[in-house]
PDB file of N, CA and C in Angstrom:
ATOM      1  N   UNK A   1       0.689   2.409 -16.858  1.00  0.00           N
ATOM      2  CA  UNK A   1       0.719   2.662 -15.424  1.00  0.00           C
ATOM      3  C   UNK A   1       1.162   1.395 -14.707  1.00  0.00           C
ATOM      4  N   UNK A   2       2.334   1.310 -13.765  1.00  0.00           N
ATOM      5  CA  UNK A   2       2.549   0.256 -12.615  1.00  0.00           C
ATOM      6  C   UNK A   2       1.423   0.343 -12.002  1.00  0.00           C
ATOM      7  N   UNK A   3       1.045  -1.427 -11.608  1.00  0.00           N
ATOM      8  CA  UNK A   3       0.273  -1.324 -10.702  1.00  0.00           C
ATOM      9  C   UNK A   3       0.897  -2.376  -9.497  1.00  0.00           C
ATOM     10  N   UNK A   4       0.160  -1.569  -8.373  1.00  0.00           N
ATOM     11  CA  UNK A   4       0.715  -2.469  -7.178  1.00  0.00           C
ATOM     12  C   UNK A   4       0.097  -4.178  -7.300  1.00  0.00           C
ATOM     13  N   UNK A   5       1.476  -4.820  -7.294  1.00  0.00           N
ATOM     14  CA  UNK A   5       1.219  -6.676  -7.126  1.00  0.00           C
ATOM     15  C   UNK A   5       0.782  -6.965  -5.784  1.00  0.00           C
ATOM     16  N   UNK A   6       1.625  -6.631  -4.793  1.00  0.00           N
ATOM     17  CA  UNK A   6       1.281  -7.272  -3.218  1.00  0.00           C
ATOM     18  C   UNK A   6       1.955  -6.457  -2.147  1.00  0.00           C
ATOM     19  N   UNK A   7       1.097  -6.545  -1.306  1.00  0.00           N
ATOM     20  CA  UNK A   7       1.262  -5.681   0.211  1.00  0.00           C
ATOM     21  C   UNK A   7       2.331  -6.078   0.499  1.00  0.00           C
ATOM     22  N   UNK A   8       3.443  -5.370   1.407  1.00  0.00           N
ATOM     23  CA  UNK A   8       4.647  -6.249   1.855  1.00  0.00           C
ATOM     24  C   UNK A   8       4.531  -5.472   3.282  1.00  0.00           C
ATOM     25  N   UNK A   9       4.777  -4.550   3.470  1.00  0.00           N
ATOM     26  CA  UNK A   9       5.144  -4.635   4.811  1.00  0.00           C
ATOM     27  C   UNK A   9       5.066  -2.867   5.635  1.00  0.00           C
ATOM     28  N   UNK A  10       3.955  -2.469   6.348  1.00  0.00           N
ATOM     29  CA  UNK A  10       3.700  -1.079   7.229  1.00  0.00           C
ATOM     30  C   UNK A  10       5.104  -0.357   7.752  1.00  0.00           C
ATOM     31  N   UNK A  11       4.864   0.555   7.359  1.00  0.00           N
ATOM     32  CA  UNK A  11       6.372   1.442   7.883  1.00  0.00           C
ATOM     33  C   UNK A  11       6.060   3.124   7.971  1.00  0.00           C
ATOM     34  N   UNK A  12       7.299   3.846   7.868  1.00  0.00           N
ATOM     35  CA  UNK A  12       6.575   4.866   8.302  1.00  0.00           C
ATOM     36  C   UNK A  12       7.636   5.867   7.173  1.00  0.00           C
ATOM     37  N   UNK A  13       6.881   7.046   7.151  1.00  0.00           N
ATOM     38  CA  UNK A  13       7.680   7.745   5.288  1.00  0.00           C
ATOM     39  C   UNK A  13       9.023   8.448   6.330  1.00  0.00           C
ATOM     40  N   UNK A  14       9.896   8.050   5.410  1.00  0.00           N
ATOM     41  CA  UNK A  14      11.260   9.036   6.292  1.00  0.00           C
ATOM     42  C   UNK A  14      10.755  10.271   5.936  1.00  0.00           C
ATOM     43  N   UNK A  15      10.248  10.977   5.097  1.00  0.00           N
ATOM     44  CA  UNK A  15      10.120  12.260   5.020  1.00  0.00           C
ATOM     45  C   UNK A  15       8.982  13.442   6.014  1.00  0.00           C
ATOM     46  N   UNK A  16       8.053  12.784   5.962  1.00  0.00           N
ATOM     47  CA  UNK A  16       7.232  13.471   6.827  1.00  0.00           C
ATOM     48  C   UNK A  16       6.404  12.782   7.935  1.00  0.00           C
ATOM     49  N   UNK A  17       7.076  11.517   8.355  1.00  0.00           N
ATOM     50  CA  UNK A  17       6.675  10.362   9.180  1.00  0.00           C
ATOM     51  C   UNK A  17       5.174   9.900   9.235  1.00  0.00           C
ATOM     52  N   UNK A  18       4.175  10.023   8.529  1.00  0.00           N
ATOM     53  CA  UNK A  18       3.110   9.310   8.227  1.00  0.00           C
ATOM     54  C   UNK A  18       3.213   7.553   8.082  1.00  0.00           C
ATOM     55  N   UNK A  19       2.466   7.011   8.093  1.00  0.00           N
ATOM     56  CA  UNK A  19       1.921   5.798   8.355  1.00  0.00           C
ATOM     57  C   UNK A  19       2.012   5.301   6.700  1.00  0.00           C
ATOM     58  N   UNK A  20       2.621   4.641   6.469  1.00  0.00           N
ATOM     59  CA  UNK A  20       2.124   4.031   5.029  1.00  0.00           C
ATOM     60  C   UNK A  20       2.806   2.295   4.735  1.00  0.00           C
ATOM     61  N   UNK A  21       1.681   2.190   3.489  1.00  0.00           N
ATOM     62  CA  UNK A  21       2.201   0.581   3.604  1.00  0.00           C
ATOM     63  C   UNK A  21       2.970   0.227   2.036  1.00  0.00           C
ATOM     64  N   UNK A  22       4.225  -0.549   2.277  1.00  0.00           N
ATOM     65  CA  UNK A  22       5.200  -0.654   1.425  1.00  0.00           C
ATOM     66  C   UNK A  22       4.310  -1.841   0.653  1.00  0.00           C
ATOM     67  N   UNK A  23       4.315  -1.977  -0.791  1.00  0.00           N
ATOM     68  CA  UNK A  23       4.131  -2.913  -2.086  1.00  0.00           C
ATOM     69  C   UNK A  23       5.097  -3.072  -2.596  1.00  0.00           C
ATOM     70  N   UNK A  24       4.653  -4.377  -3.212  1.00  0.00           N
ATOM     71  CA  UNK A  24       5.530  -4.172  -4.798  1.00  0.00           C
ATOM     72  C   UNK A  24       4.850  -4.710  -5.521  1.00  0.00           C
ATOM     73  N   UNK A  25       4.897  -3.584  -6.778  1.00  0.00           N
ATOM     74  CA  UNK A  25       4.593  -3.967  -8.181  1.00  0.00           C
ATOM     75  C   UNK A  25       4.596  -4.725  -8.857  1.00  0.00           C
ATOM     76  N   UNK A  26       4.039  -5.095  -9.671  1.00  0.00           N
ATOM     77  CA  UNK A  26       4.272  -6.434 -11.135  1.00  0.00           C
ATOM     78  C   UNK A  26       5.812  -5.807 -11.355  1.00  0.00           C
ATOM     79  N   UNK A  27       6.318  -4.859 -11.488  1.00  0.00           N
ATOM     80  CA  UNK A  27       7.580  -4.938 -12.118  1.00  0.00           C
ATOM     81  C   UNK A  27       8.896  -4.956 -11.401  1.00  0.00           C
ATOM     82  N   UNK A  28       8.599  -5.445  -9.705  1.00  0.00           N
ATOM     83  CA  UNK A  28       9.154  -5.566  -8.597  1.00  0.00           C
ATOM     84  C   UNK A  28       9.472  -4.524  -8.076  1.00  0.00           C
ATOM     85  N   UNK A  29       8.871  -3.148  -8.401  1.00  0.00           N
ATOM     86  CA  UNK A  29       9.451  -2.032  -7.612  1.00  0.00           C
ATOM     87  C   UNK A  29       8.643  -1.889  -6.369  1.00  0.00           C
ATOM     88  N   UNK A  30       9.176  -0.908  -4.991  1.00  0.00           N
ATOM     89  CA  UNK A  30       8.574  -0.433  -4.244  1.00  0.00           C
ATOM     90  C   UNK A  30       8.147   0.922  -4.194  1.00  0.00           C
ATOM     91  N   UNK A  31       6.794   1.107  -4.031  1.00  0.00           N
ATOM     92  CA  UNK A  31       5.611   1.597  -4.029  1.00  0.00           C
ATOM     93  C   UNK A  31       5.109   2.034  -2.481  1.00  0.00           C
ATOM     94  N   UNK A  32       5.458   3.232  -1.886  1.00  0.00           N
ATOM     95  CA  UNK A  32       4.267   3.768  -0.663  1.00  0.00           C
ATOM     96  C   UNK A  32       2.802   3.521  -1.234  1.00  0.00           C
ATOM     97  N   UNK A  33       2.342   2.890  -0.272  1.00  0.00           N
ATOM     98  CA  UNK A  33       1.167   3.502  -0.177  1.00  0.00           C
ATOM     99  C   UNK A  33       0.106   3.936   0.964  1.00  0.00           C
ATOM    100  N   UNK A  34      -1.002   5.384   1.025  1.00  0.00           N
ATOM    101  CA  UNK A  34      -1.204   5.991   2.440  1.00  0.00           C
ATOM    102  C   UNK A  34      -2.017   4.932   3.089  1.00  0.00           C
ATOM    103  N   UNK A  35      -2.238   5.092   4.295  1.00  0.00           N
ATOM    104  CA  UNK A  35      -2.869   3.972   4.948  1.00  0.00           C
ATOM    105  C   UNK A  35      -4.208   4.487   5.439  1.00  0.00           C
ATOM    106  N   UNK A  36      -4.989   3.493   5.240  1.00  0.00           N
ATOM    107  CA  UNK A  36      -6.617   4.128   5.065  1.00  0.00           C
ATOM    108  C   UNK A  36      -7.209   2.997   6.177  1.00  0.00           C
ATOM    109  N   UNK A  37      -8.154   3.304   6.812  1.00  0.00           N
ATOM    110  CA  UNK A  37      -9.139   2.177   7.771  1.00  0.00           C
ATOM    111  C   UNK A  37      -9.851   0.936   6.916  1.00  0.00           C
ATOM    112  N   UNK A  38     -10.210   1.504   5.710  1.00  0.00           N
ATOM    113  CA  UNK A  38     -10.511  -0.214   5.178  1.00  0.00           C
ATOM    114  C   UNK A  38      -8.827  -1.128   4.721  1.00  0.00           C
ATOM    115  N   UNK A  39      -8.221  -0.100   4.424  1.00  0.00           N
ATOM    116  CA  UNK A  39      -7.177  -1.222   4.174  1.00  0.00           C
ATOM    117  C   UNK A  39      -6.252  -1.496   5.438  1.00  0.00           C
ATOM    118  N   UNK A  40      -6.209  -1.093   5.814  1.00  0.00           N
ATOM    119  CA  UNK A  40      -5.814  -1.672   7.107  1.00  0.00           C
ATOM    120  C   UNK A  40      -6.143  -2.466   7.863  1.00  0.00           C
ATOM    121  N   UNK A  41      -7.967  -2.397   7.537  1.00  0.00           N
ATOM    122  CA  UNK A  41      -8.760  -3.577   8.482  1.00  0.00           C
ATOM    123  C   UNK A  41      -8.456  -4.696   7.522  1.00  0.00           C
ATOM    124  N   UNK A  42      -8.480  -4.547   5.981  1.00  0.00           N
ATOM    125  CA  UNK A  42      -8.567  -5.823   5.093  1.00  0.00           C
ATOM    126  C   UNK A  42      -7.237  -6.381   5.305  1.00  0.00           C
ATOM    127  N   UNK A  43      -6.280  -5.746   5.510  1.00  0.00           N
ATOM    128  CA  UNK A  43      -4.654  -6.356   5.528  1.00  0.00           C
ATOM    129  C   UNK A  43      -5.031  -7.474   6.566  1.00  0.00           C
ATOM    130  N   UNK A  44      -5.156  -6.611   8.019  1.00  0.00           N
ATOM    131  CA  UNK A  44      -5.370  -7.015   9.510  1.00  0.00           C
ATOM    132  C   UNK A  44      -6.282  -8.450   9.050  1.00  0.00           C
ATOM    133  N   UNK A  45      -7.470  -8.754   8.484  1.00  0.00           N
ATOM    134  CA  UNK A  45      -8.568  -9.523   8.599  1.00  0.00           C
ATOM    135  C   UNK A  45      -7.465 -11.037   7.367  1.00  0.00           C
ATOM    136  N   UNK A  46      -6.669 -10.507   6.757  1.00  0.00           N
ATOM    137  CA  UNK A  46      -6.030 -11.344   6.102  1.00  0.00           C
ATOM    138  C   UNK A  46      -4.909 -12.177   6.685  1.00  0.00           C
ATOM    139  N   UNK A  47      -4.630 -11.714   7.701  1.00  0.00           N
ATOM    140  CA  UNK A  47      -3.343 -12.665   8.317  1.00  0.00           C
ATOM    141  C   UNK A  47      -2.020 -12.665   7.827  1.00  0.00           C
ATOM    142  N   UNK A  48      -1.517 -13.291   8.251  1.00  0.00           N
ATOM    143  CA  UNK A  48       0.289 -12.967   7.951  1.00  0.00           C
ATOM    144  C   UNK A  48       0.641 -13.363   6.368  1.00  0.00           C
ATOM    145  N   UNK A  49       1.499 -13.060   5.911  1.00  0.00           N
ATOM    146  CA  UNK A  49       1.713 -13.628   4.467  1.00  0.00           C
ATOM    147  C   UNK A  49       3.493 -13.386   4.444  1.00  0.00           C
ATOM    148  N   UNK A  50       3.735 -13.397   3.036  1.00  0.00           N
ATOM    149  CA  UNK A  50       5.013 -13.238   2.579  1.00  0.00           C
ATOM    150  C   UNK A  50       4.980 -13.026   0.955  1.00  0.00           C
ATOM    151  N   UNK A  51       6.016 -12.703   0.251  1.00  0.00           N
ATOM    152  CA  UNK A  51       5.536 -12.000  -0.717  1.00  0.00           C
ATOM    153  C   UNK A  51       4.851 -13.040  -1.780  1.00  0.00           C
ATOM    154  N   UNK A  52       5.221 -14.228  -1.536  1.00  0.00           N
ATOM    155  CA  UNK A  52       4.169 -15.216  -2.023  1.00  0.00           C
ATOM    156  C   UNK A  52       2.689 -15.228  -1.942  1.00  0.00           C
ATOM    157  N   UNK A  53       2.487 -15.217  -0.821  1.00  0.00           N
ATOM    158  CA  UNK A  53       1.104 -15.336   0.068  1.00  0.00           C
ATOM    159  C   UNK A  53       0.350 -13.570  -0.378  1.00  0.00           C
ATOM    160  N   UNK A  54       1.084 -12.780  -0.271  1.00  0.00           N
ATOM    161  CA  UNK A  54       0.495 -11.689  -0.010  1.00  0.00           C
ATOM    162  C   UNK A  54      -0.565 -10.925  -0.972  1.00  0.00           C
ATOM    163  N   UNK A  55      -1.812 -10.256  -0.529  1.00  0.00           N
ATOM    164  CA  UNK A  55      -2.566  -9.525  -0.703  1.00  0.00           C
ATOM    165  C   UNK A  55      -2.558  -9.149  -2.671  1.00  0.00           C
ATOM    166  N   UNK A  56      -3.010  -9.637  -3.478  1.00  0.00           N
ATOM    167  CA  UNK A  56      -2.608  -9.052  -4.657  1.00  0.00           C
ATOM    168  C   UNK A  56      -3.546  -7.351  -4.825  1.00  0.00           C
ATOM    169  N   UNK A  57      -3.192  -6.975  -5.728  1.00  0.00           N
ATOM    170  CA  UNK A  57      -3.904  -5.461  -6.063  1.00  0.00           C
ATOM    171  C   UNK A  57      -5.639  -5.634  -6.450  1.00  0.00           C
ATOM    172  N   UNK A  58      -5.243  -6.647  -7.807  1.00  0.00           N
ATOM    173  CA  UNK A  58      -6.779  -7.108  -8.206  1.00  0.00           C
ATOM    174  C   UNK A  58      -7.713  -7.392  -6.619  1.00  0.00           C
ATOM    175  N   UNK A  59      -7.247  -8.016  -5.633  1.00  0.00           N
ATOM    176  CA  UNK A  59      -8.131  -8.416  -4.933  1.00  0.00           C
ATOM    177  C   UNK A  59      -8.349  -7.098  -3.906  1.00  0.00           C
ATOM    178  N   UNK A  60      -7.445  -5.677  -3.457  1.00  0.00           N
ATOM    179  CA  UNK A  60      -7.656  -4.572  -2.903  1.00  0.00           C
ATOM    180  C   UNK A  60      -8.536  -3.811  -3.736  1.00  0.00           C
ATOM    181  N   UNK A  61      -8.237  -3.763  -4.792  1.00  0.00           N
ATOM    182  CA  UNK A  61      -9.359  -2.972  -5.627  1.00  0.00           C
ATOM    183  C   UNK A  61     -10.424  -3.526  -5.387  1.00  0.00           C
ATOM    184  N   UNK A  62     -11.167  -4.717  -5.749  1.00  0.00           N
ATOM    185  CA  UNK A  62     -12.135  -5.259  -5.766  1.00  0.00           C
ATOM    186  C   UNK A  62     -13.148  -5.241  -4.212  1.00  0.00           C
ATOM    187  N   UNK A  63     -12.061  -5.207  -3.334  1.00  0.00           N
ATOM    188  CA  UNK A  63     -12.556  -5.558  -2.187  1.00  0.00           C
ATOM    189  C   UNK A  63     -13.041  -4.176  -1.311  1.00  0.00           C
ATOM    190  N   UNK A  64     -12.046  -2.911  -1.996  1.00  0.00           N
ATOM    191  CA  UNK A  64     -12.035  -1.873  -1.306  1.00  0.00           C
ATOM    192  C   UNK A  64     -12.297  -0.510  -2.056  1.00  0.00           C
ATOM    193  N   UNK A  65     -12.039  -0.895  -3.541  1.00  0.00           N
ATOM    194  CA  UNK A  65     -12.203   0.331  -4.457  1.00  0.00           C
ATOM    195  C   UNK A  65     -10.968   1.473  -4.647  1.00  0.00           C
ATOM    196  N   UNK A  66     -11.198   2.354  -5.228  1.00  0.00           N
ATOM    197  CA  UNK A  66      -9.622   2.636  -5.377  1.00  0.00           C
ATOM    198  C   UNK A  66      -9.387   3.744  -3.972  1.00  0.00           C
ATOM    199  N   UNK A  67     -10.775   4.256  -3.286  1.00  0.00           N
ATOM    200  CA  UNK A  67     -10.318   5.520  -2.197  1.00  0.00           C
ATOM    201  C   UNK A  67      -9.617   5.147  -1.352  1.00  0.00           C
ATOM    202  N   UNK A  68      -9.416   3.394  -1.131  1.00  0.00           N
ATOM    203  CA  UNK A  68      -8.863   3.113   0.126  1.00  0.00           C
ATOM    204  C   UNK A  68      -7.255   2.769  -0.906  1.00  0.00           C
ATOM    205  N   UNK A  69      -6.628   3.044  -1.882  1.00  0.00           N
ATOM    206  CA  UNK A  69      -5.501   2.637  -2.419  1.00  0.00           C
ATOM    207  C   UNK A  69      -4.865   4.032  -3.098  1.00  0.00           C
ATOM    208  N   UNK A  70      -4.098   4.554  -2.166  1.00  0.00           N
ATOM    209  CA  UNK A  70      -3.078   6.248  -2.841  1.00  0.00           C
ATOM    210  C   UNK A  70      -1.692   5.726  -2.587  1.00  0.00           C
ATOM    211  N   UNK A  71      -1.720   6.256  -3.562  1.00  0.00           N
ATOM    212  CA  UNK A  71       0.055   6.265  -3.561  1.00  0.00           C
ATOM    213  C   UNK A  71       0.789   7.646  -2.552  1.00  0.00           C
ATOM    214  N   UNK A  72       1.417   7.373  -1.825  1.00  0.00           N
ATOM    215  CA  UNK A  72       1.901   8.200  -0.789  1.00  0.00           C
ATOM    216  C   UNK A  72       2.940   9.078  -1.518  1.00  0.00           C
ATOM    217  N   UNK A  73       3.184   8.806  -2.608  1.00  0.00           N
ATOM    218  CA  UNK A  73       4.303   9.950  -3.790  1.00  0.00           C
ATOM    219  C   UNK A  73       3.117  10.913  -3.757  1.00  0.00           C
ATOM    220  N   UNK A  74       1.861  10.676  -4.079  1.00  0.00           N
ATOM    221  CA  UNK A  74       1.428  12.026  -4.671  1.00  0.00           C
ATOM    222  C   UNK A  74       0.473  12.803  -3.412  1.00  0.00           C
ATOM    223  N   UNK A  75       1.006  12.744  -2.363  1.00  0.00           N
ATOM    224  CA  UNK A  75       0.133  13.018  -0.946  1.00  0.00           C
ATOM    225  C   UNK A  75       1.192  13.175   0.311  1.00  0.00           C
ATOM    226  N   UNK A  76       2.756  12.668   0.060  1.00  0.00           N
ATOM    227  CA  UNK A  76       3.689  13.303   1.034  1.00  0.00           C
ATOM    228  C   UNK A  76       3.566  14.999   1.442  1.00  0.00           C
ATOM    229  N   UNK A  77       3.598  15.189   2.175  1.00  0.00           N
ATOM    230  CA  UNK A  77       3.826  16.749   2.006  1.00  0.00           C
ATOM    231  C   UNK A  77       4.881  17.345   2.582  1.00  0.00           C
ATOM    232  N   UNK A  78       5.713  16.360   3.061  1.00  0.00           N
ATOM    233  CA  UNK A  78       6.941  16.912   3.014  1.00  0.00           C
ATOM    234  C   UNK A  78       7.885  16.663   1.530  1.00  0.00           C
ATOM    235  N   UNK A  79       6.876  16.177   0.574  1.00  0.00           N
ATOM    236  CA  UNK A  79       7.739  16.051  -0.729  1.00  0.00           C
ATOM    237  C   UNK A  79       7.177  17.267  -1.413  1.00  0.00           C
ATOM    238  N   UNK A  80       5.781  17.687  -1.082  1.00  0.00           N
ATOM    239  CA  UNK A  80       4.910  18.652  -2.040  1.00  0.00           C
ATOM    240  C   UNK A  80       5.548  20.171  -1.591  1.00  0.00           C
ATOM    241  N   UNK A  81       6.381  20.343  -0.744  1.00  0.00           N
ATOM    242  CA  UNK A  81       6.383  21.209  -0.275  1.00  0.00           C
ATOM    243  C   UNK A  81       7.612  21.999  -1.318  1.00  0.00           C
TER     244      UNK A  81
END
């Protein structure tokens, strides 16, 4: 399984315009993911970064558990449809 490396940057899904926040992976790919109130507050409470600086996965899991971390592939619903 890819797992997400670091937060990069809030945007919104071209497909069904929801809220989600762009990663990338250990294997440099990009990754949606849905946007939840703890992670949003933990992003927010972390301050600015760059993909250096930024948020690793180990420390979202740890900090937030996995309910606040979905992948927006398996929860679009303009893709499920």
């Amino acid at each position: 399984m890819t797992r997400p490396a670091a937060l990069k940057t809030k945007a919104t899904c071209r497909d069904c315009q929801a809220e989600i926040w762009w990663i990338k992976t250990e294997r440099g790919k990009n990754m949606p993911l849905d946007t939840h109130e703890d992670l949003d507050a933990f992003v927010e409470s972390y301050g600015v970064w760059d993909e250096d600086t930024a948020p690793k996965f180990q420390d979202l899991r740890r900090e937030l558990g996995d309910a606040a971390i979905t992948s927006h592939f398996k929860t679009c619903e303009a893709r499920s449809s």
